[in-house]
C-alpha atoms as a PDB file:
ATOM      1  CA  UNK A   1      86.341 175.843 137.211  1.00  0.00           C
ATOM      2  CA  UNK A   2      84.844 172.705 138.950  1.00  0.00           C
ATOM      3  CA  UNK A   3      82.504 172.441 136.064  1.00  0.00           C
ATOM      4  CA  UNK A   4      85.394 172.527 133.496  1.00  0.00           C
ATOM      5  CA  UNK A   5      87.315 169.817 135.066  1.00  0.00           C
ATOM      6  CA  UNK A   6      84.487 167.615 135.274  1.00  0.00           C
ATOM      7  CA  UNK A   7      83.635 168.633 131.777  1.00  0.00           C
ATOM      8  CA  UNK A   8      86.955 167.603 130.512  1.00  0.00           C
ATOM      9  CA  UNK A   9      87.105 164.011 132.788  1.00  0.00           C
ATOM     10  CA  UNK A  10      83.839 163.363 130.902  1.00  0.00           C
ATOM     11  CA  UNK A  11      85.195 163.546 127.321  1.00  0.00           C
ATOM     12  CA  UNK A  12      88.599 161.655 128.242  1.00  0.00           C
ATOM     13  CA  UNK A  13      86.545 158.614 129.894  1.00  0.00           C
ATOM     14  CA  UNK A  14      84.470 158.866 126.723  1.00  0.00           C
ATOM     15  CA  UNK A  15      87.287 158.905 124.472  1.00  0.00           C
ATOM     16  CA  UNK A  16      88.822 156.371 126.702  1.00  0.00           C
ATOM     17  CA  UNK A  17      85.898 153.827 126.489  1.00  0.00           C
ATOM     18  CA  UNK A  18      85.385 154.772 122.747  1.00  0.00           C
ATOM     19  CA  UNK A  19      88.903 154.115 122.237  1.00  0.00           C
ATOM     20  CA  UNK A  20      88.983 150.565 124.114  1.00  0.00           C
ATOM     21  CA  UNK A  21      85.743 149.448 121.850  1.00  0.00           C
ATOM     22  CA  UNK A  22      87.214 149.992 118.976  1.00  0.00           C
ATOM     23  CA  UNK A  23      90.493 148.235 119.960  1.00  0.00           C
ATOM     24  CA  UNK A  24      88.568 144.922 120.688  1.00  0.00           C
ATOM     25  CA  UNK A  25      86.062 145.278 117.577  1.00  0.00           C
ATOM     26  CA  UNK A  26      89.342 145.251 115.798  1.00  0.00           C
ATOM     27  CA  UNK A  27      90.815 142.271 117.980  1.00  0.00           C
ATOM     28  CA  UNK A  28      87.474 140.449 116.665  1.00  0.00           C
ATOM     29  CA  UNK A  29      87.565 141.401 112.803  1.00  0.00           C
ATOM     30  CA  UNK A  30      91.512 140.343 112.653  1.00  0.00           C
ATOM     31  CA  UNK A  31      90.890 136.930 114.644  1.00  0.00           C
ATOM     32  CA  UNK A  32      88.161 136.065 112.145  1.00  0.00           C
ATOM     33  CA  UNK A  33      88.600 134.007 108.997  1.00  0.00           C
ATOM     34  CA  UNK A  34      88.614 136.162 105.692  1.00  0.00           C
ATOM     35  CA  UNK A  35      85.408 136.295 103.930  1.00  0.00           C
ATOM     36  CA  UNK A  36      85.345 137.296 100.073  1.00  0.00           C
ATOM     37  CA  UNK A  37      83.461 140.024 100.782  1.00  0.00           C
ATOM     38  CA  UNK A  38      86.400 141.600 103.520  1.00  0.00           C
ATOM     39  CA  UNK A  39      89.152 140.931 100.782  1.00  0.00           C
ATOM     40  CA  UNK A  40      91.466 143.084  99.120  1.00  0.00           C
ATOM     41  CA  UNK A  41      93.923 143.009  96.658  1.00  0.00           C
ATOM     42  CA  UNK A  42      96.679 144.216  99.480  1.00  0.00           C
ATOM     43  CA  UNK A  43      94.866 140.355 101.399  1.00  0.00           C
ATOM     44  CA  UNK A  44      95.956 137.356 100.824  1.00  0.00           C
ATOM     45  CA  UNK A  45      94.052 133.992 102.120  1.00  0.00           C
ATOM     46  CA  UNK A  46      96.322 130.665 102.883  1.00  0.00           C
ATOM     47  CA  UNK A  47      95.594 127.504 101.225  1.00  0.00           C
ATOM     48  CA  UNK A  48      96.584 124.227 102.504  1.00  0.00           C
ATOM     49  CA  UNK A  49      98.662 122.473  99.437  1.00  0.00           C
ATOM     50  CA  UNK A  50     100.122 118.634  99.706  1.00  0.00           C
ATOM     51  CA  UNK A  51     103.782 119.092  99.455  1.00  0.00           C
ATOM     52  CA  UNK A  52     106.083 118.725  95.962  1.00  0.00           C
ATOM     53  CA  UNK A  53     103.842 116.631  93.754  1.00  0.00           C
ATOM     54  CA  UNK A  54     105.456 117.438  90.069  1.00  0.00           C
ATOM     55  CA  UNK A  55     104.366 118.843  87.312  1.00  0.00           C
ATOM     56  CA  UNK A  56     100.866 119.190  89.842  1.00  0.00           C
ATOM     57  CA  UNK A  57     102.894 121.090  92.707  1.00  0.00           C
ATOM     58  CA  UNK A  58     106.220 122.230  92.660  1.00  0.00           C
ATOM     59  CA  UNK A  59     106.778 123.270  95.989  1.00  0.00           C
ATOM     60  CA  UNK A  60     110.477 125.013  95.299  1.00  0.00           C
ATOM     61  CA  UNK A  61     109.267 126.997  92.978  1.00  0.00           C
ATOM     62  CA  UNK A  62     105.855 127.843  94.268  1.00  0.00           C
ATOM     63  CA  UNK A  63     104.050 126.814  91.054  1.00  0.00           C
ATOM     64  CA  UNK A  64     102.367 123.707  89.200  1.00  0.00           C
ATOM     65  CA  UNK A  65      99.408 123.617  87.297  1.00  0.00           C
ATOM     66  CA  UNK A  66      97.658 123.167  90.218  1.00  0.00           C
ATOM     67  CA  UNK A  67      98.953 125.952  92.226  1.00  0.00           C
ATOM     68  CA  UNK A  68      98.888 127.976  89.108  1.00  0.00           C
ATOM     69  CA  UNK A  69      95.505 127.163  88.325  1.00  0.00           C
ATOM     70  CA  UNK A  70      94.411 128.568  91.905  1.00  0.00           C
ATOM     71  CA  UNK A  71      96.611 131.327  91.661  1.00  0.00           C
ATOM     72  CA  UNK A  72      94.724 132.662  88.509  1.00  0.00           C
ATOM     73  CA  UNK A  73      91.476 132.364  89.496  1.00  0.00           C
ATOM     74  CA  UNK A  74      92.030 134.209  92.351  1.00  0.00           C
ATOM     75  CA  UNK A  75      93.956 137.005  90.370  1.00  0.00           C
ATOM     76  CA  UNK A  76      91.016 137.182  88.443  1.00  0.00           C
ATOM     77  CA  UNK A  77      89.155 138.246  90.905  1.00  0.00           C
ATOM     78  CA  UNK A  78      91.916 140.654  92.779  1.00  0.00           C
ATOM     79  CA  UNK A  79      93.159 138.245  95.170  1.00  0.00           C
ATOM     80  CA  UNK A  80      96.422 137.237  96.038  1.00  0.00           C
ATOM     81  CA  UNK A  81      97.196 133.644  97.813  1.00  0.00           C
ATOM     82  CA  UNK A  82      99.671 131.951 100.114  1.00  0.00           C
ATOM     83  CA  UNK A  83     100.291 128.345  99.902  1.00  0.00           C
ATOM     84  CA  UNK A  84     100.969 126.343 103.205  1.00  0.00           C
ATOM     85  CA  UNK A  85     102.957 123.022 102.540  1.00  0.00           C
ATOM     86  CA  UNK A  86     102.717 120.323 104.554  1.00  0.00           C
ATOM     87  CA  UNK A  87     101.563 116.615 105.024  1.00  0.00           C
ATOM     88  CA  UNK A  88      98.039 115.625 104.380  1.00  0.00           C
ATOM     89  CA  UNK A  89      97.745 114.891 107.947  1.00  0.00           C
ATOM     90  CA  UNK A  90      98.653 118.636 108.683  1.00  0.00           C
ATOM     91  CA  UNK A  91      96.576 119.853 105.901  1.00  0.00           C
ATOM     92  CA  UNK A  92      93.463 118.397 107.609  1.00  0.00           C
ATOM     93  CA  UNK A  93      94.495 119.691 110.877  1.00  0.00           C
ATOM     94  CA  UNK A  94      95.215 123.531 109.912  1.00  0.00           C
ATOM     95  CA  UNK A  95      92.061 123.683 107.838  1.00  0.00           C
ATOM     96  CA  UNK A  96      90.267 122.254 110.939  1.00  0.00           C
ATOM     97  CA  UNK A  97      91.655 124.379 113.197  1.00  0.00           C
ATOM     98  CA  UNK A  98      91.007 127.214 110.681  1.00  0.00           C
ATOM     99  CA  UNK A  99      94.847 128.308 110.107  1.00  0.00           C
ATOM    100  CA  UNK A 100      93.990 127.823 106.514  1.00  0.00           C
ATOM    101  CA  UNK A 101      90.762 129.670 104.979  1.00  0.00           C
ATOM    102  CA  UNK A 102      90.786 126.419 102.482  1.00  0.00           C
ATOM    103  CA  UNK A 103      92.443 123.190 101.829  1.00  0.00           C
ATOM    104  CA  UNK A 104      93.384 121.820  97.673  1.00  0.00           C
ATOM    105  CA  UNK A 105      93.348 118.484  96.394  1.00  0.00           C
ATOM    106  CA  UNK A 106      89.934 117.134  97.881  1.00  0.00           C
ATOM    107  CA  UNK A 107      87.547 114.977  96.692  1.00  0.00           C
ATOM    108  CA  UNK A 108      84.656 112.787  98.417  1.00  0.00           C
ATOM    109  CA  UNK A 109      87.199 110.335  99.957  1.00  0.00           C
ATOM    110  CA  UNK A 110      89.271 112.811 101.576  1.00  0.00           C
ATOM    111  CA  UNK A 111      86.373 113.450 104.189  1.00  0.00           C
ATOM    112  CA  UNK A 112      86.852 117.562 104.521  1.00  0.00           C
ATOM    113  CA  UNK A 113      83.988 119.171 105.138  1.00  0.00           C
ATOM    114  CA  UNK A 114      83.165 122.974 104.330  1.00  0.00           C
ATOM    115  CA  UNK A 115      81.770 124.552 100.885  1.00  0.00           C
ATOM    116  CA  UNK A 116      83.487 122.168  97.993  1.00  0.00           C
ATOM    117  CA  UNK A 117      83.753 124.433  94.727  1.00  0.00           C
ATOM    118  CA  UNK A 118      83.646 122.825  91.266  1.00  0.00           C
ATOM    119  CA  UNK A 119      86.236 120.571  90.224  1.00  0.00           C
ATOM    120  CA  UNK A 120      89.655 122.885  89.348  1.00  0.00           C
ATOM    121  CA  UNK A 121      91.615 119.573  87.856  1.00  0.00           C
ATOM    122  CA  UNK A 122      91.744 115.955  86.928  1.00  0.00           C
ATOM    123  CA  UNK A 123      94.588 113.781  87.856  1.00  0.00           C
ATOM    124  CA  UNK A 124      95.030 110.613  85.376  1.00  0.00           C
ATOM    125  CA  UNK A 125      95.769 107.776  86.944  1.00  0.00           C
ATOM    126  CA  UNK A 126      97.068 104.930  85.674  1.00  0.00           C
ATOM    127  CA  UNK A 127      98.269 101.082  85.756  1.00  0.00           C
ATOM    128  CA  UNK A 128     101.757 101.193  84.710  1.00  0.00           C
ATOM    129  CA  UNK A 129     103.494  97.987  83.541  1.00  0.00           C
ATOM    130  CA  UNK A 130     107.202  97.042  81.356  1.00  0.00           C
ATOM    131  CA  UNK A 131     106.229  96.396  78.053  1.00  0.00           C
ATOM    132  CA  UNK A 132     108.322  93.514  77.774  1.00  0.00           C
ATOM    133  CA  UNK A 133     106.023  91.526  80.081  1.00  0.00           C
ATOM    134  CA  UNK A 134     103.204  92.392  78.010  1.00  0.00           C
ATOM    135  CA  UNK A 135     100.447  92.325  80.781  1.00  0.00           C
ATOM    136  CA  UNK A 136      96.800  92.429  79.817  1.00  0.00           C
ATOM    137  CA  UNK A 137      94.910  94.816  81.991  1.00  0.00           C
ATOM    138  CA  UNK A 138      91.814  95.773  81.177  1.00  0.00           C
ATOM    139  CA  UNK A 139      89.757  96.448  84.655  1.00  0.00           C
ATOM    140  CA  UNK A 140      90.937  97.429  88.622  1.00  0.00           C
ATOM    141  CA  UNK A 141      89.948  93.335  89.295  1.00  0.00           C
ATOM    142  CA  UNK A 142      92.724  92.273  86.950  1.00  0.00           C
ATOM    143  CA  UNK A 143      95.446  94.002  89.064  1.00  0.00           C
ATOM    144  CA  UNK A 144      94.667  91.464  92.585  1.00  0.00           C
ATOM    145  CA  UNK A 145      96.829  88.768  89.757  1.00  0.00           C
ATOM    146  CA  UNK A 146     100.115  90.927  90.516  1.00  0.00           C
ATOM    147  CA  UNK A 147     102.225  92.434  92.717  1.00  0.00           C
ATOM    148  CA  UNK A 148     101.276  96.171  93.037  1.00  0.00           C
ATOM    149  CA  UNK A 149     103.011  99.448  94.502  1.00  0.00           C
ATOM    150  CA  UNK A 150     100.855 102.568  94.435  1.00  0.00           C
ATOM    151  CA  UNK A 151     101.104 105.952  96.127  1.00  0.00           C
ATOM    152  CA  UNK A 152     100.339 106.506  99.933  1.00  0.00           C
ATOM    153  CA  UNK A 153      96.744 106.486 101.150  1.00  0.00           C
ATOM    154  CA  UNK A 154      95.464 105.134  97.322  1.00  0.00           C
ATOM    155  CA  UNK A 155      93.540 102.737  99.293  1.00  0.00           C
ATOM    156  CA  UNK A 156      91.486 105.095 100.661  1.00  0.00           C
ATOM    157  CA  UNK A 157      91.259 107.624  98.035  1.00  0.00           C
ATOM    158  CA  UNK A 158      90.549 105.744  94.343  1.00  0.00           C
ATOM    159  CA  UNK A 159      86.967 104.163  95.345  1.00  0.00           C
ATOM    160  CA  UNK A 160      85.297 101.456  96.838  1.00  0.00           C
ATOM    161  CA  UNK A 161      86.574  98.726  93.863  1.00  0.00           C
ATOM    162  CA  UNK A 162      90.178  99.400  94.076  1.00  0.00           C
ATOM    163  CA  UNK A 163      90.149  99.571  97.824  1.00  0.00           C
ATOM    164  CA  UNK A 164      88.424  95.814  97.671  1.00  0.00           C
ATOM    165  CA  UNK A 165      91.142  94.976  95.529  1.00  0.00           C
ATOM    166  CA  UNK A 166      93.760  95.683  98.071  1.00  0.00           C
ATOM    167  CA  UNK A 167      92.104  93.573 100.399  1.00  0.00           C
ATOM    168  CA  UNK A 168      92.278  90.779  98.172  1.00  0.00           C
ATOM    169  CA  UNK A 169      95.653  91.388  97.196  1.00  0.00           C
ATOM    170  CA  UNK A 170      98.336  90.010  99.457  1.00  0.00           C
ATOM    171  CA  UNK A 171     101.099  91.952  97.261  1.00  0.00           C
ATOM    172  CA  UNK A 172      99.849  95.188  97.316  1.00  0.00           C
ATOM    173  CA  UNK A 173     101.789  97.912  99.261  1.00  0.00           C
ATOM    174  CA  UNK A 174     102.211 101.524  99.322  1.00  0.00           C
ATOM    175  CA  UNK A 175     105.087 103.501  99.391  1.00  0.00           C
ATOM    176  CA  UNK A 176     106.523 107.154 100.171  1.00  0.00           C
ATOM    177  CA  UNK A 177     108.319 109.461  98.749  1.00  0.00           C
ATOM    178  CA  UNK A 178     106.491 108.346  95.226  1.00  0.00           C
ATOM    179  CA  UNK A 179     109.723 107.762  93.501  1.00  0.00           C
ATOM    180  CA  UNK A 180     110.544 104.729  94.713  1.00  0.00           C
ATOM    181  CA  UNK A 181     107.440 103.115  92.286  1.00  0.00           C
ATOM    182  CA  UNK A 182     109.662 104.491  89.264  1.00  0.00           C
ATOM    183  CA  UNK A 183     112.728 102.313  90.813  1.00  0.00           C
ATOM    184  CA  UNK A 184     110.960  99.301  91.935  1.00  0.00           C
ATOM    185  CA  UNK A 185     109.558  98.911  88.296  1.00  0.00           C
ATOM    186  CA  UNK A 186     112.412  99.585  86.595  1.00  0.00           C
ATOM    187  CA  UNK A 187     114.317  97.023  89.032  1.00  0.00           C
ATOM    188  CA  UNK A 188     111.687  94.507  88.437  1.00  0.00           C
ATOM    189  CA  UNK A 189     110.823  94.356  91.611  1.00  0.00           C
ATOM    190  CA  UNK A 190     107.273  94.861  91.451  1.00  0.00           C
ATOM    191  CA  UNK A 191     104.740  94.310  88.363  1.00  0.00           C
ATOM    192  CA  UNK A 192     102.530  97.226  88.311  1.00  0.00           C
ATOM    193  CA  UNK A 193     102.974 100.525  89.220  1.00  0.00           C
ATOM    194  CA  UNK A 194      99.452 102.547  90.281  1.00  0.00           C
ATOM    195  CA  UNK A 195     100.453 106.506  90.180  1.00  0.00           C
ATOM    196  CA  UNK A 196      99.352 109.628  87.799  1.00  0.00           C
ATOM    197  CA  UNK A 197     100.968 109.153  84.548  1.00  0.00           C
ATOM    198  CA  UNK A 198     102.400 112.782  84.806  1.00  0.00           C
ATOM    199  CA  UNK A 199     103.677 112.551  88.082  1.00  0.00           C
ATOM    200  CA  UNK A 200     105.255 109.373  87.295  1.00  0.00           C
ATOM    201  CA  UNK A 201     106.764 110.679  84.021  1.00  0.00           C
ATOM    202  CA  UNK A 202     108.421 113.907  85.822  1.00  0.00           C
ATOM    203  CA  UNK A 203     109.726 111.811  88.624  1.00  0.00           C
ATOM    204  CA  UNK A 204     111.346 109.499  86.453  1.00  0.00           C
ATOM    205  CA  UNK A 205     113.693 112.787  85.443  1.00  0.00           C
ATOM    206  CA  UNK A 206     114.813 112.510  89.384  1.00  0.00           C
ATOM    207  CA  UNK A 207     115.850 109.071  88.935  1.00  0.00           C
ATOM    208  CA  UNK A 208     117.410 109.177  86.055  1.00  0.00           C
ATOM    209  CA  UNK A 209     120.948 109.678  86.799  1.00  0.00           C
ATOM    210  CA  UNK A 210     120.561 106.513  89.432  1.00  0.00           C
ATOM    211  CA  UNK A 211     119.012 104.148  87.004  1.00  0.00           C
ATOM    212  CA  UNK A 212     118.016 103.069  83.653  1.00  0.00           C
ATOM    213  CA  UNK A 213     114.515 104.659  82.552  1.00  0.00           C
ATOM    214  CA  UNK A 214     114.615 103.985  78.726  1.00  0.00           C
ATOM    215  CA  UNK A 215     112.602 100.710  79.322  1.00  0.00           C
ATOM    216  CA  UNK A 216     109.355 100.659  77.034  1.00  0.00           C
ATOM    217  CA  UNK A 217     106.038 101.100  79.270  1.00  0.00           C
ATOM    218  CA  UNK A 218     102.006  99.978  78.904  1.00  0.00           C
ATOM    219  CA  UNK A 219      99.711 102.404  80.603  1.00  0.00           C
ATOM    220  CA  UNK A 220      96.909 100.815  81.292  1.00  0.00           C
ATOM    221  CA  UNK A 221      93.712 103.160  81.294  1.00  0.00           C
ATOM    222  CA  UNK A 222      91.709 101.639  83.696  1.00  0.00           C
ATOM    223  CA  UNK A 223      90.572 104.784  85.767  1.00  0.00           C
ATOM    224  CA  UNK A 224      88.959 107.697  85.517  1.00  0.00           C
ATOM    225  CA  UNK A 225      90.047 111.082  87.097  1.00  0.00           C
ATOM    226  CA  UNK A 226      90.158 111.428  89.916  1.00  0.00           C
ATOM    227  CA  UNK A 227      88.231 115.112  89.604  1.00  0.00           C
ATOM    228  CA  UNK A 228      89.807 117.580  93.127  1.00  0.00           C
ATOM    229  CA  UNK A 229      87.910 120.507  94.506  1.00  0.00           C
ATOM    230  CA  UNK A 230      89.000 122.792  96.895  1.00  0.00           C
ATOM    231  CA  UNK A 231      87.345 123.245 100.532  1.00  0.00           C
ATOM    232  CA  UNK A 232      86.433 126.272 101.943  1.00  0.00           C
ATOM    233  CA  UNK A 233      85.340 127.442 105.405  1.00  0.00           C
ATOM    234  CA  UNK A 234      83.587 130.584 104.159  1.00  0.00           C
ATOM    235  CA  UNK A 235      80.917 130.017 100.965  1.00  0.00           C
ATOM    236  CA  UNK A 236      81.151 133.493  99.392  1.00  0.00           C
ATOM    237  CA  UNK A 237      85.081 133.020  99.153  1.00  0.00           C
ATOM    238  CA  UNK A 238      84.359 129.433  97.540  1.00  0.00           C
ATOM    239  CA  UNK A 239      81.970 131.326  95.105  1.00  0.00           C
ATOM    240  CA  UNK A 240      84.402 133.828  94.310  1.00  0.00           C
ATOM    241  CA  UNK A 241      87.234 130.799  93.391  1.00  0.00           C
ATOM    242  CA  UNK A 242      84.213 129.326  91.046  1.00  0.00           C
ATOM    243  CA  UNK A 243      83.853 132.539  89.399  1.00  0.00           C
ATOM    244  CA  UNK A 244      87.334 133.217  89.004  1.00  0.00           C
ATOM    245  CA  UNK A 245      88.130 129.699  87.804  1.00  0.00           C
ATOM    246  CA  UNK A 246      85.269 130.139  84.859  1.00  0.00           C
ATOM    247  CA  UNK A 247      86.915 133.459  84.479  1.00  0.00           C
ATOM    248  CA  UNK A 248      90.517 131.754  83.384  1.00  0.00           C
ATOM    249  CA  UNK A 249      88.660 128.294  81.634  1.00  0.00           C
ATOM    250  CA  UNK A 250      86.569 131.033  79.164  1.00  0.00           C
ATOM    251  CA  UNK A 251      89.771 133.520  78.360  1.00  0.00           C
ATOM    252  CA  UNK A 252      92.049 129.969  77.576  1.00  0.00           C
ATOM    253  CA  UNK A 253      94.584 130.937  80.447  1.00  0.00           C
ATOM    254  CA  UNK A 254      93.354 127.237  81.844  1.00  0.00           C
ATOM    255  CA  UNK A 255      94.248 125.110  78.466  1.00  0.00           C
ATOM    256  CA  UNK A 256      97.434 127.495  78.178  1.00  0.00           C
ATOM    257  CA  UNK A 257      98.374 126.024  81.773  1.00  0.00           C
ATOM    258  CA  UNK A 258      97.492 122.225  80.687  1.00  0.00           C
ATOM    259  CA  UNK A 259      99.770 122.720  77.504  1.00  0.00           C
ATOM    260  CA  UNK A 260     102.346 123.666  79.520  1.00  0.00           C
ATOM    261  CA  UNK A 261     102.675 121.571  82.039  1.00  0.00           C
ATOM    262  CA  UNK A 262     101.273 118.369  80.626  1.00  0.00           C
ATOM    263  CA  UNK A 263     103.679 116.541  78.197  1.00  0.00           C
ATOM    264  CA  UNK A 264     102.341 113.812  76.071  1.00  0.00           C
ATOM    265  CA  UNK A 265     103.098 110.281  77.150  1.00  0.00           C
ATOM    266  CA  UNK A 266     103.270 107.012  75.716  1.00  0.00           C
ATOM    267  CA  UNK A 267      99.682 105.320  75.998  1.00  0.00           C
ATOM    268  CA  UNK A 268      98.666 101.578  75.206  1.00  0.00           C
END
C-alpha cells in the first residue's frame, strides 16, 4: 500500500513539473516576436504605419495604396496584418521596443535599423508653384530664391542638397497637419509648396469647401522618389514580404493598385 502511494506521488510531481515546463516554454514562445516561419494564416504581425497620409494611407478606412500594397503581399503568402497608427516618433519607439514586428515608410534617412526589404513604393515629390507667377525652377538650389513651406521633418528626410538648402534659406519652414501648404499657397502666402503631388492633390479635396482651389499650378519635377522599404526585426519575415510583394508586382494586382489610387495631375 506504501508502495502505491509513493508510486502515485511520483507520477503527480512528474506531471506536476512536466506540466509547469510546458507552461513557461509557452510563456517564452508567446513573449517572442513572430518569425515567418511560426506564422499562420489564423496570425497576424503589427506594422507600424504614419498616420492618415491620403491617397498613401487612409487611416479611417484602413487602406491606401500603401497599406494595400502590404496587405497583399502578405495575403499572398497567407498572412494577415494589423496596422498600428501613430506619430513617427511613436513608430520608432514601438518598433524599438519590439511592439511592432516592422515599421513602413523607411528609407536611409529615417535611421531604423533591422532587415530593410526592397522598395514597396515611390512617393513623387514635387515643387509646387501658382502658375500665374510663372516661376522657373529647374534644380533644389533654385528654391533658397523663395519662400518655401514643406512637410514636417523634409529637412531631414529628402537628402543632403535639399537639407543645405534649408540652411541657406531664411524662409523656409515646415508645417503640420500637411494641409495648411494647400492654404498658404492658395492665400499667397508662401511661393512654393514642397509635398507629394498626390498627397497634395487629395488634400486639396479637404480644403475645398474653405477656399478657392481652381488656381492653375506648375509642378516642378525636381526630385526623384523618394523609394520606402519596410523594416523588419526578424529576416525570414522580411523575405517572406519580398516574395509576396514580387508575388502581387508579376500577377498586376500592384499596377491595378497604382491605377486606382493615383489620379493624373497637371505637370509642367
Amino acid at each position: 500500500m506504501l508502495g502505491s502511494q509513493r508510486h502515485y506521488f511520483s507520477l503527480a510531481l512528474t506531471s506536476s513539473v512536466l506540466l509547469t515546463c510546458l507552461a513557461s516554454m509557452l510563456q517564452l514562445v508567446v513573449s517572442q516576436p513572430l518569425s515567418a516561419t511560426e506564422l499562420r494564416v489564423d496570425k497576424k504581425i503589427i506594422i507600424a504605419s504614419p498616420t492618415a497620409r491620403p491617397p498613401y494611407i487612409l487611416q479611417d478606412e484602413q487602406s491606401g495604396i500603401e497599406l494595400d500594397i502590404i496587405r497583399q503581399a502578405f495575403a499572398s503568402e497567407g498572412i494577415k496584418v494589423e496596422f498600428q497608427f501613430s506619430s513617427r516618433n511613436r513608430q520608432l519607439l514601438h518598433f524599438q521596443q519590439k511592439k511592432a514586428d516592422a515599421i513602413m515608410t523607411v528609407n536611409q534617412h529615417t535611421g531604423v535599423g533591422g532587415f530593410a526589404s526592397d522598395n514597396y513604393i515611390s512617393y513623387h515629390n514635387v515643387a509646387i508653384s501658382l502658375a500665374k507667377n510663372d516661376l522657373r525652377i529647374t534644380s533644389i538650389d533654385d528654391l533658397k530664391h523663395y519662400s518655401v513651406v514643406a512637410f514636417l521633418n523634409a529637412q531631414h528626410v529628402m537628402g543632403n542638397t535639399f537639407n543645405k538648402m534649408t540652411q541657406n534659406n531664411p524662409s523656409y519652414l515646415e508645417v503640420s497637419p500637411q494641409e495648411k501648404q494647400n492654404k498658404m499657397l492658395y492665400k499667397e502666402r508662401i511661393d512654393i509648396v514642397i509635398a507629394d503631388r498626390y498627397v497634395f492633390q487629395d488634400l486639396n479635396r479637404v480644403i475645398a469647401k474653405d477656399i478657392d482651389v481652381t488656381a492653375s499650378l506648375h509642378y516642378h519635377m525636381i526630385f526623384s522618389g523618394p523609394d520606402y522599404y519596410l523594416s523588419f526585426h526578424d529576416e525570414a519575415l522580411k523575405n517572406t514580404f519580398n516574395r509576396g510583394l514580387k508575388t502581387i508586382r508579376a500577377s498586376g494586382e500592384y499596377k491595378q493598385l497604382e491605377q486606382q489610387y493615383f489620379v493624373d495631375v497637371e505637370t509642367k
